[in-house]
N, C-alpha and C. Protein backbone atom coordinates (compact mmCIF):
# COMPACT_ATOMS: atom_id res chain seq x y z
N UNK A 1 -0.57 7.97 -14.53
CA UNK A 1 -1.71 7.68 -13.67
C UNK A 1 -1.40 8.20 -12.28
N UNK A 2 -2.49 8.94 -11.55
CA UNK A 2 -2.10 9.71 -10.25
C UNK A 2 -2.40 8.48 -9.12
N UNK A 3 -1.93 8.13 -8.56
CA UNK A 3 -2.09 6.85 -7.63
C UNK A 3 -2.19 7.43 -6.33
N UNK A 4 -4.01 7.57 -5.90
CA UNK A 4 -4.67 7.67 -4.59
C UNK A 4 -5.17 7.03 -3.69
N UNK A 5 -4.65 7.07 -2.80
CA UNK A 5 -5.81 6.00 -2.07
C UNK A 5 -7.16 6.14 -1.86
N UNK A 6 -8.04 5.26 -1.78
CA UNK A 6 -9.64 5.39 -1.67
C UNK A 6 -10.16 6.65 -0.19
N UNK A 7 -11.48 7.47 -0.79
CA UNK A 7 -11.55 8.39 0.07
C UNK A 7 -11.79 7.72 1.69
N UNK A 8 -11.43 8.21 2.81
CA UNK A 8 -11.50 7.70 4.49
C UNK A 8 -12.98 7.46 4.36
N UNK A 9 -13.05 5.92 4.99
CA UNK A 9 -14.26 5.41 5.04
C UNK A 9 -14.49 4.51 4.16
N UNK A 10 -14.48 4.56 3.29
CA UNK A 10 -14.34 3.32 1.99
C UNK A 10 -13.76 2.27 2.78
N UNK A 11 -12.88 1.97 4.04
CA UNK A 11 -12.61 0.87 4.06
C UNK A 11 -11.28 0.71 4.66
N UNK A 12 -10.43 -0.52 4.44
CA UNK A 12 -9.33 -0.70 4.91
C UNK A 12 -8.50 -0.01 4.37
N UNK A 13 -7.01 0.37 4.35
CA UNK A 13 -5.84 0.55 3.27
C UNK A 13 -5.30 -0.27 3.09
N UNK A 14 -5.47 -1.33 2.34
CA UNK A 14 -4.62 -2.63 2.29
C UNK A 14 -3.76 -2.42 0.80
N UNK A 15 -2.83 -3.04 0.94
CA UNK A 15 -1.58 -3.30 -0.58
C UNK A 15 -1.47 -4.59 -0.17
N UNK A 16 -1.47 -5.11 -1.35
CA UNK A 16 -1.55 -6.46 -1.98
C UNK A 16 -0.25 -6.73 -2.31
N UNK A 17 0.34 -7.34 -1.79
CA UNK A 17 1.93 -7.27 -2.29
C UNK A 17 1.90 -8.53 -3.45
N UNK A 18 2.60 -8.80 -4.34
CA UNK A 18 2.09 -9.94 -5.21
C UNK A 18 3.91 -10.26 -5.94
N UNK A 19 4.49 -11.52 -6.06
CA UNK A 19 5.35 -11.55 -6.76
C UNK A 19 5.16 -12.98 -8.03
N UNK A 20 5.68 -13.53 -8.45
CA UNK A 20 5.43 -14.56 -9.90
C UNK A 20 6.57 -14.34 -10.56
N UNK A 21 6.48 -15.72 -11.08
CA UNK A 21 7.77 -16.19 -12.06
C UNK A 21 6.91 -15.69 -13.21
N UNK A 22 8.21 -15.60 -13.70
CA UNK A 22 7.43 -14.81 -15.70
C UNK A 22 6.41 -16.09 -16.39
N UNK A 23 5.69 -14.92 -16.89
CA UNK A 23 4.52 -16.40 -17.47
C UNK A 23 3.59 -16.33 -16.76
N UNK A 24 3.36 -16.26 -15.13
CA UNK A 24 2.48 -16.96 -14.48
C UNK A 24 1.34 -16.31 -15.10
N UNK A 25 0.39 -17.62 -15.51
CA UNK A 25 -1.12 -17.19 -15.54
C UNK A 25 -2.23 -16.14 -14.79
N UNK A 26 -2.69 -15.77 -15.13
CA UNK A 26 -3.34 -14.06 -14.77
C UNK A 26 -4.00 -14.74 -13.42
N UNK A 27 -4.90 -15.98 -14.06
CA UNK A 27 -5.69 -16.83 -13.09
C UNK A 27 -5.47 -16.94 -11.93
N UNK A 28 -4.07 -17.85 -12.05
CA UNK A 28 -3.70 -18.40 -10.57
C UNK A 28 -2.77 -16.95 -9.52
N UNK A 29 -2.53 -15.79 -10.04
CA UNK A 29 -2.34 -14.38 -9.42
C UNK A 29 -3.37 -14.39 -8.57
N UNK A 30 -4.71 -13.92 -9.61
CA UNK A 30 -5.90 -13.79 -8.89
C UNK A 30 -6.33 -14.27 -7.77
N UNK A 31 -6.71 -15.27 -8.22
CA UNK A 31 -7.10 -16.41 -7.24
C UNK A 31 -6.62 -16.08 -5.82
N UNK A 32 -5.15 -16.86 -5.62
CA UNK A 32 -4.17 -16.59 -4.71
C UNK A 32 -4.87 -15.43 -4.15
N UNK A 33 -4.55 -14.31 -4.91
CA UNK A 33 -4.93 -12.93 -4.06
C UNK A 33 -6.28 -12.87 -3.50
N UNK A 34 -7.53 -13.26 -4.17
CA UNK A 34 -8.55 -13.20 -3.30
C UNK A 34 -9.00 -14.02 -2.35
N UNK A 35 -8.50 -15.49 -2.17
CA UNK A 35 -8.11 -16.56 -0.90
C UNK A 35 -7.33 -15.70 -0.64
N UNK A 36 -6.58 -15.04 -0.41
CA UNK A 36 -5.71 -14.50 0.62
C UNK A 36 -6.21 -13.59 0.96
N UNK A 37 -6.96 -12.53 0.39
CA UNK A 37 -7.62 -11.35 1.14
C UNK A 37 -8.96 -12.44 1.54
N UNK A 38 -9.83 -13.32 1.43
CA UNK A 38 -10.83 -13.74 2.22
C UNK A 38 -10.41 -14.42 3.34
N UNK A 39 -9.44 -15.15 3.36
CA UNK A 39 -8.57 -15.71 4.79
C UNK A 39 -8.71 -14.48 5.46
N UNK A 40 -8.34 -13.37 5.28
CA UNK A 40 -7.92 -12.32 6.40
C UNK A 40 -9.24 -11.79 6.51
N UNK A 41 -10.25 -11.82 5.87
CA UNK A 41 -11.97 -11.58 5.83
C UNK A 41 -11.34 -9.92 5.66
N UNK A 42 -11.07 -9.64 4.63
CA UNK A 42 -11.11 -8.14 3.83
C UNK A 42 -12.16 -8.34 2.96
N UNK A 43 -12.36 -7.27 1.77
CA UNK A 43 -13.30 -7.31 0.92
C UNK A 43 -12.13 -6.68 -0.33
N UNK A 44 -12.87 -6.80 -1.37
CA UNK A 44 -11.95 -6.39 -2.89
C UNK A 44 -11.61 -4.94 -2.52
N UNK A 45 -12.86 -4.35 -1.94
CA UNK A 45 -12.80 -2.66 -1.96
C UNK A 45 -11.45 -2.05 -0.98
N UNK A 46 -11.51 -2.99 -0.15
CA UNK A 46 -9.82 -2.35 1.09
C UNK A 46 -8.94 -2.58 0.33
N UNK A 47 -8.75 -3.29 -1.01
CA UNK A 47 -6.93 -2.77 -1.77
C UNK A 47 -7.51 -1.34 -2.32
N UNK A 48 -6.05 -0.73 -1.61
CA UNK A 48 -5.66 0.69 -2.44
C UNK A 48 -4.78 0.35 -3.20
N UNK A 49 -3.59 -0.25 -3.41
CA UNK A 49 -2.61 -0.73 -4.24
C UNK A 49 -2.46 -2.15 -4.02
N UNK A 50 -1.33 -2.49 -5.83
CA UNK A 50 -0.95 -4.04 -5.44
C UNK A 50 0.20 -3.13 -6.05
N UNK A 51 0.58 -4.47 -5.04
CA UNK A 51 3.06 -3.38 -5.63
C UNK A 51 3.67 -5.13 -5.78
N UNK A 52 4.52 -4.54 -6.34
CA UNK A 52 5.62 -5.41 -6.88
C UNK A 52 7.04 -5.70 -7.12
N UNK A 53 7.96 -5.96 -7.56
CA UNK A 53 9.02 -5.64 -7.89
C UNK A 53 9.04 -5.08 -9.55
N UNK A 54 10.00 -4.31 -9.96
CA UNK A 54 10.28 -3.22 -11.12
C UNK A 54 10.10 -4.23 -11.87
N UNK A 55 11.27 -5.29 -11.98
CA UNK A 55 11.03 -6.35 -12.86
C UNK A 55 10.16 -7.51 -13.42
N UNK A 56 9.02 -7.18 -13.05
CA UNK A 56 7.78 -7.54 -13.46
C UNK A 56 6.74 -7.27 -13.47
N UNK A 57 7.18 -5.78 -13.88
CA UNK A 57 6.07 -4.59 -14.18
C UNK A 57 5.34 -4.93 -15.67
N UNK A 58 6.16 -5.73 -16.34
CA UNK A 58 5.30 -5.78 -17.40
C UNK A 58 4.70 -7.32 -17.44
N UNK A 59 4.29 -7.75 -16.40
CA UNK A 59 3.99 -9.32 -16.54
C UNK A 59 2.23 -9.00 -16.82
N UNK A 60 1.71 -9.86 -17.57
CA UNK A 60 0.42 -9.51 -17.74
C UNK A 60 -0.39 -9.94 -16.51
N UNK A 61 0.04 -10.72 -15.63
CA UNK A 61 -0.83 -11.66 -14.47
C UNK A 61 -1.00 -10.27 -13.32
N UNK A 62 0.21 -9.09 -12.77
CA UNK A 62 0.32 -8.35 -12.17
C UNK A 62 -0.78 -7.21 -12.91
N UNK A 63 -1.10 -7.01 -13.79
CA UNK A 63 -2.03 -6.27 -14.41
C UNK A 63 -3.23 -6.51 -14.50
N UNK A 64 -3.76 -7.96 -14.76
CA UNK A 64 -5.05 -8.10 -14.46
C UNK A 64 -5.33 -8.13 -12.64
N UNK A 65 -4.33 -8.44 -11.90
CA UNK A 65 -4.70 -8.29 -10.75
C UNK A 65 -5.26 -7.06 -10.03
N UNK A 66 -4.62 -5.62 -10.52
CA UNK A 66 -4.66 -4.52 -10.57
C UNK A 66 -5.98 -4.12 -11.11
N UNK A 67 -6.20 -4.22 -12.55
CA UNK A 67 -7.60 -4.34 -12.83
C UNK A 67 -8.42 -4.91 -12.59
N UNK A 68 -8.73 -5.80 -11.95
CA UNK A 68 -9.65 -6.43 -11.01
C UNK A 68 -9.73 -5.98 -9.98
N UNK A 69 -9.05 -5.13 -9.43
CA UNK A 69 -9.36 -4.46 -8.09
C UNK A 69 -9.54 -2.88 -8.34
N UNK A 70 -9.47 -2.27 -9.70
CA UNK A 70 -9.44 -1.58 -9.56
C UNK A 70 -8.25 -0.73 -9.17
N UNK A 71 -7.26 -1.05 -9.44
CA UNK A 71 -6.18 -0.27 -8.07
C UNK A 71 -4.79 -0.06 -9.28
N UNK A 72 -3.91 0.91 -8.52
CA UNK A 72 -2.82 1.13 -9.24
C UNK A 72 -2.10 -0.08 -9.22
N UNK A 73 -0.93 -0.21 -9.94
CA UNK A 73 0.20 -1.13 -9.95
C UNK A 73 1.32 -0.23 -9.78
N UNK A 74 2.12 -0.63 -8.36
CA UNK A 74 3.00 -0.21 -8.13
C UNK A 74 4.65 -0.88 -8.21
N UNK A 75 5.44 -0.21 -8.94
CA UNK A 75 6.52 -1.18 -8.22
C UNK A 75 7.91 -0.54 -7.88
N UNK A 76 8.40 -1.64 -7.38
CA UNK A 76 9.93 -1.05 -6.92
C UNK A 76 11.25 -1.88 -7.21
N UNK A 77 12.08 -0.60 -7.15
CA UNK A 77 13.63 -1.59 -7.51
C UNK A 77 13.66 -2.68 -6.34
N UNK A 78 14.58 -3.74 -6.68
CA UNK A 78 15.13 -4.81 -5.93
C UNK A 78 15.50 -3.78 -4.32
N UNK A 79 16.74 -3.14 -4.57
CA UNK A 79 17.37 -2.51 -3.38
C UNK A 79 16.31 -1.72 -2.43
N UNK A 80 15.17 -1.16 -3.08
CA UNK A 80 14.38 -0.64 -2.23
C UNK A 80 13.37 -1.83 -1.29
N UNK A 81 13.17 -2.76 -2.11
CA UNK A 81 12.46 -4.04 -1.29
C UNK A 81 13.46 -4.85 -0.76
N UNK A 82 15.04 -4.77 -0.65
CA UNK A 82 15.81 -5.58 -0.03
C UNK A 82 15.85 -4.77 1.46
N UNK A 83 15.57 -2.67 1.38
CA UNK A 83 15.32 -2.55 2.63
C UNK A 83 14.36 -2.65 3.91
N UNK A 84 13.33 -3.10 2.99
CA UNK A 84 12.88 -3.78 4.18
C UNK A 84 13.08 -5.28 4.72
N UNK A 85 13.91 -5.80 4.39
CA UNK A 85 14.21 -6.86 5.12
C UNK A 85 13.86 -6.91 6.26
N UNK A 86 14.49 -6.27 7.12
CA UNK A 86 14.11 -6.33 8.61
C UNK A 86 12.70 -6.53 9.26
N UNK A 87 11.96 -5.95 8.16
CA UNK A 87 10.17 -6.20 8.58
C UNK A 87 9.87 -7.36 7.80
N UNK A 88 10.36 -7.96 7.47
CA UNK A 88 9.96 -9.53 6.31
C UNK A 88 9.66 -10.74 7.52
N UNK A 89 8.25 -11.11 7.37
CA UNK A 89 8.36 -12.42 8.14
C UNK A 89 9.31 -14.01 7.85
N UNK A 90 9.23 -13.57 5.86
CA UNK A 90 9.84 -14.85 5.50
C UNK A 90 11.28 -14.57 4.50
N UNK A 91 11.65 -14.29 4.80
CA UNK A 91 13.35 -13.43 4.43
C UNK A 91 13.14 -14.92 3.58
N UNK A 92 14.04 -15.14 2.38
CA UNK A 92 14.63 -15.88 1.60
C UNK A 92 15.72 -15.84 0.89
N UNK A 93 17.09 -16.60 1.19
CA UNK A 93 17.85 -16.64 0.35
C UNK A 93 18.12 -16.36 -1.20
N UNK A 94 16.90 -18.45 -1.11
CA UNK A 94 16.98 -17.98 -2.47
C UNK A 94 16.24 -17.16 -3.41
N UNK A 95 15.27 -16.56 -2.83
CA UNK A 95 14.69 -15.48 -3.83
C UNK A 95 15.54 -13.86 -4.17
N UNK A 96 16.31 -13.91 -2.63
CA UNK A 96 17.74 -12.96 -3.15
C UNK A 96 18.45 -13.31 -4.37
N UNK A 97 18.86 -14.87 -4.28
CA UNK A 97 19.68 -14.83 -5.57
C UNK A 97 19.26 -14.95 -6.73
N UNK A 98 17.78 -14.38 -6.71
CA UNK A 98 17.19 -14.45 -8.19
C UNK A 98 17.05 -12.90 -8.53
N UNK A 99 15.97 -12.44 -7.41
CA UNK A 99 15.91 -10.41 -7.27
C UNK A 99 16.87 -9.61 -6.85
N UNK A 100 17.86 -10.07 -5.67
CA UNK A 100 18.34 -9.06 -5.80
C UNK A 100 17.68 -8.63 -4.21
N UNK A 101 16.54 -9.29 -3.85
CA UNK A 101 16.36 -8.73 -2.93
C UNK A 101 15.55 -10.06 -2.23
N UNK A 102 15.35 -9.81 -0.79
CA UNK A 102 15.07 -11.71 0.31
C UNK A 102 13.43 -11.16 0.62
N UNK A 103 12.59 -10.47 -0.20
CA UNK A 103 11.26 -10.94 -0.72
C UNK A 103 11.07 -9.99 -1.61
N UNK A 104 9.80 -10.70 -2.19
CA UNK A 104 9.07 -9.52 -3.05
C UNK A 104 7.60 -9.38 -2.95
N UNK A 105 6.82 -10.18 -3.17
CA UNK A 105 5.32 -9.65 -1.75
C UNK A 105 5.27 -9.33 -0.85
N UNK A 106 6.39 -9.87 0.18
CA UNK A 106 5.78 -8.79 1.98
C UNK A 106 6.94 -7.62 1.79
N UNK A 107 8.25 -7.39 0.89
CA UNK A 107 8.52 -6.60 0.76
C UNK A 107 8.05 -5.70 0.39
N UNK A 108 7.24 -5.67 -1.01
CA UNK A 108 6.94 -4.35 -1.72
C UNK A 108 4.93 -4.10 -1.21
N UNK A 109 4.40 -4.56 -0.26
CA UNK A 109 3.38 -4.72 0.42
C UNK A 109 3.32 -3.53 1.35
N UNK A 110 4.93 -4.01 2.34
CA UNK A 110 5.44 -3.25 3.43
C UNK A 110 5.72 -1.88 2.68
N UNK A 111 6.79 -1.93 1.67
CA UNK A 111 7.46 -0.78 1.10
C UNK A 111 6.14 0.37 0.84
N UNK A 112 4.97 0.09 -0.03
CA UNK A 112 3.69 0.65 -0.04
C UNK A 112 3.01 1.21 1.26
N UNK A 113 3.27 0.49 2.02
CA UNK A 113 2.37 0.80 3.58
C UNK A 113 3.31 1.53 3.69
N UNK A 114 4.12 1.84 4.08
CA UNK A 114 4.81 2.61 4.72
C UNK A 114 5.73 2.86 6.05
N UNK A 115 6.30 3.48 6.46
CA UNK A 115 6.89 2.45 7.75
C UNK A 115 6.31 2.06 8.83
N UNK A 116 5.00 2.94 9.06
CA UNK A 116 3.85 3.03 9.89
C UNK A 116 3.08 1.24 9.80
N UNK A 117 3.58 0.94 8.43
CA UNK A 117 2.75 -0.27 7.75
C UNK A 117 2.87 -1.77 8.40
N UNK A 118 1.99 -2.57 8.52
CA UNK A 118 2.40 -3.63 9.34
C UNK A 118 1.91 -5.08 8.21
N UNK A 119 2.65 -6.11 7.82
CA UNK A 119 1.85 -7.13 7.76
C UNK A 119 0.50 -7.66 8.11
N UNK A 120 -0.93 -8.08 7.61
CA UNK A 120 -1.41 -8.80 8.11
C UNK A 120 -1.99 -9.85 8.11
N UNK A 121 -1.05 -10.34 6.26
CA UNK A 121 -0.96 -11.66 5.87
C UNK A 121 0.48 -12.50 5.49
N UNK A 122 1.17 -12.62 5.78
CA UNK A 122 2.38 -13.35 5.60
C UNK A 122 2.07 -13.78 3.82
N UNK A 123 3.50 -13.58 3.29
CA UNK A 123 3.16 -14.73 2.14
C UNK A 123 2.51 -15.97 2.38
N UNK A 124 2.00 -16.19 1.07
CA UNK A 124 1.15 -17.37 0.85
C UNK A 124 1.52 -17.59 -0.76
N UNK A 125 1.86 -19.00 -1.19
CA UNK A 125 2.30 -19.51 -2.38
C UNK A 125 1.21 -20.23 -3.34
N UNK A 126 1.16 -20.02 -4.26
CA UNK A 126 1.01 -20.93 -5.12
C UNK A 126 1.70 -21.81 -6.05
N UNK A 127 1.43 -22.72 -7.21
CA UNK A 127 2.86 -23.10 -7.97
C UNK A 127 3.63 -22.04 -8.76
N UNK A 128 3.23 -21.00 -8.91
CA UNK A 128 3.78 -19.71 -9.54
C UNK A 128 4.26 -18.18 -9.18
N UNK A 129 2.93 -18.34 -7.70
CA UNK A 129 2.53 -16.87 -7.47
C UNK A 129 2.64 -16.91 -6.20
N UNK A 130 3.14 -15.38 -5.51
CA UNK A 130 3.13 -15.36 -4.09
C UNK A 130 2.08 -14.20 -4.04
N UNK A 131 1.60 -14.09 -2.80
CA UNK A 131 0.65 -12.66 -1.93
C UNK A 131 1.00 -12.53 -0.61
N UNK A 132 1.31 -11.39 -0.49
CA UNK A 132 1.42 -10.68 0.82
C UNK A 132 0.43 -9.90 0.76
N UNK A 133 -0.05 -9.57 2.76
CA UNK A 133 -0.79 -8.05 2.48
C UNK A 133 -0.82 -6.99 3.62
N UNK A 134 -0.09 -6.02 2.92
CA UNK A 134 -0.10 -5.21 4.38
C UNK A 134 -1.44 -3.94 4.78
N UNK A 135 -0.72 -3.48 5.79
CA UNK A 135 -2.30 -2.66 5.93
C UNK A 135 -1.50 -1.48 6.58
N UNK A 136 -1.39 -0.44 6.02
CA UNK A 136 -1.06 1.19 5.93
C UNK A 136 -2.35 1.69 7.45
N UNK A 137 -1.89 2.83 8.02
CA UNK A 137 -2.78 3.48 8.82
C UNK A 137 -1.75 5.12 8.34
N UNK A 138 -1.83 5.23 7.21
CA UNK A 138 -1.58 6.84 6.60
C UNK A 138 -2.32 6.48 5.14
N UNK A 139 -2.45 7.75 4.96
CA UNK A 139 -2.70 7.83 3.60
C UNK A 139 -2.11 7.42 2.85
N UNK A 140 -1.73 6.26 1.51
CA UNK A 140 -1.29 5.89 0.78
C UNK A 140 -0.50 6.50 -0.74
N UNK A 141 -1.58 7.73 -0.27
CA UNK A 141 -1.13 8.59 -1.79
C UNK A 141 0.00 9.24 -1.82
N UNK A 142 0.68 9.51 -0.37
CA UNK A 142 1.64 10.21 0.54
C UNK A 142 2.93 9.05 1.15
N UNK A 143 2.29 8.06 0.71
CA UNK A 143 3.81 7.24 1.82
C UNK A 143 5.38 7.27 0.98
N UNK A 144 5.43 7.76 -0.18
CA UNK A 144 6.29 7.53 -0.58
C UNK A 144 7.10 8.60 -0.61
N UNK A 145 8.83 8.46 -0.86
CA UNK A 145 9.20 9.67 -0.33
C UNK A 145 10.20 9.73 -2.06
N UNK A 146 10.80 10.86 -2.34
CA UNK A 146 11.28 10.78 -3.41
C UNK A 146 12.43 10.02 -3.36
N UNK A 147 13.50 10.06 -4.83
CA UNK A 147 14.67 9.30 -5.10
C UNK A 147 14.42 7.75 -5.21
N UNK A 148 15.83 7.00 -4.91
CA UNK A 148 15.39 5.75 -4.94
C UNK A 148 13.78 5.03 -4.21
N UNK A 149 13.53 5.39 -3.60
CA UNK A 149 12.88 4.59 -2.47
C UNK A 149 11.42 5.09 -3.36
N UNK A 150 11.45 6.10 -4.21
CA UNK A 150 10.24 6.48 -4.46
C UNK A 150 9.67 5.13 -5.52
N UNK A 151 8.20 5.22 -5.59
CA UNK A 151 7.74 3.63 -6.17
C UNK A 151 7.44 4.47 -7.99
N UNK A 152 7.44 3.39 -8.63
CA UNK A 152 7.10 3.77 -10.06
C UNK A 152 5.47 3.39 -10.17
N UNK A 153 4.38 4.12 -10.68
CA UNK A 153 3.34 3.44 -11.06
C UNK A 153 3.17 3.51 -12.37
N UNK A 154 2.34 2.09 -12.76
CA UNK A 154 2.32 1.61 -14.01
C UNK A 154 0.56 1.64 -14.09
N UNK A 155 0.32 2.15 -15.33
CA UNK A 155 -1.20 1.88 -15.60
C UNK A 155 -1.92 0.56 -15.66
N UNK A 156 -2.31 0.11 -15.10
CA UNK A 156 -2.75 -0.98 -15.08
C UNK A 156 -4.07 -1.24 -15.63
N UNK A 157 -4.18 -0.18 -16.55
CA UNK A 157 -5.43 -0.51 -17.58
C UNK A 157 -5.53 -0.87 -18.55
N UNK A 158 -3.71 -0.98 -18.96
CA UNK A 158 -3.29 -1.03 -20.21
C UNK A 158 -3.78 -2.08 -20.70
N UNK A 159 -4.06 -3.05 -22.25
CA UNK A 159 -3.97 -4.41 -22.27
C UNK A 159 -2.38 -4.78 -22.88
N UNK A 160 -2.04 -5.80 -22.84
CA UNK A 160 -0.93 -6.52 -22.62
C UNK A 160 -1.34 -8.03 -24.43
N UNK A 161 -0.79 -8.21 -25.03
CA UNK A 161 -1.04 -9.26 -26.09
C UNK A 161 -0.59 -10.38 -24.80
């Protein structure tokens, strides 16, 4: 799948950063994510991407989120979302000692935007699911650079049993 961002004018560039314990219900993803993009008064149409971490590229909740917006699913290794640390509003221990890396929504949100990219929702929790959301001012189809740091996209049209 070629992963573009929406043509200039369509709107914001927002990435949806999204992380979840395995299992989490497609529902409470959703949800979360659209209270969190209406708190910030966006609309569905400003996600260009939702990113993630690698290791829960195949969760079915990260996929319907994607298809509901329409948008690629992006994700990344641990080490590439542990470098942005430094731009993380809510660094976490213990979610290091689970990923590998001290977030995974405002990390892989940020990692998508690009370095140009700024927060302009902090995580927000549910009992399962987190959302971050950042907002890119480059083109999205372009922020990524090769090698590690480069993001994997996953079809997110697929269905999932």
């Amino acid at each position: 799948m070629h992963a573009e961002a929406p043509s200039p004018g369509t709107g914001r560039f927002l990435v949806l950063g999204l992380g979840c314990e395995r299992g989490t219900p497609s529902a409470e993803a959703l949800n979360l994510s659209l209270a969190t993009l209406a708190r910030l008064g966006a609309v569905p149409d400003d996600v260009a991407f939702v990113a993630t971490l690698d290791a829960r590229a195949e969760e079915p909740a990260m996929h319907a989120v994607a298809r509901h917006f329409s948008v690629p699913l992006v994700t990344f290794p641990a080490a590439r979302l542990e470098a942005e640390t430094p731009r993380l509003a809510n660094p976490s221990a213990i979610v290091f000692a689970h990923t590998g890396c001290h977030g995974v929504a405002e990390a892989a949100a940020l990692a998508q935007a690009g370095k140009g990219g700024r927060l302009v929702a902090e995580k927000t929790k549910s009992p399962h699911a987190t959302v971050a959301i950042a907002e890119s001012f480059q083109l999205l189809a372009v922020v990524s650079s090769g090698g590690d740091s480069a993001p994997s996209h996953c079809d997110s049209s697929r269905e999932h049993a």
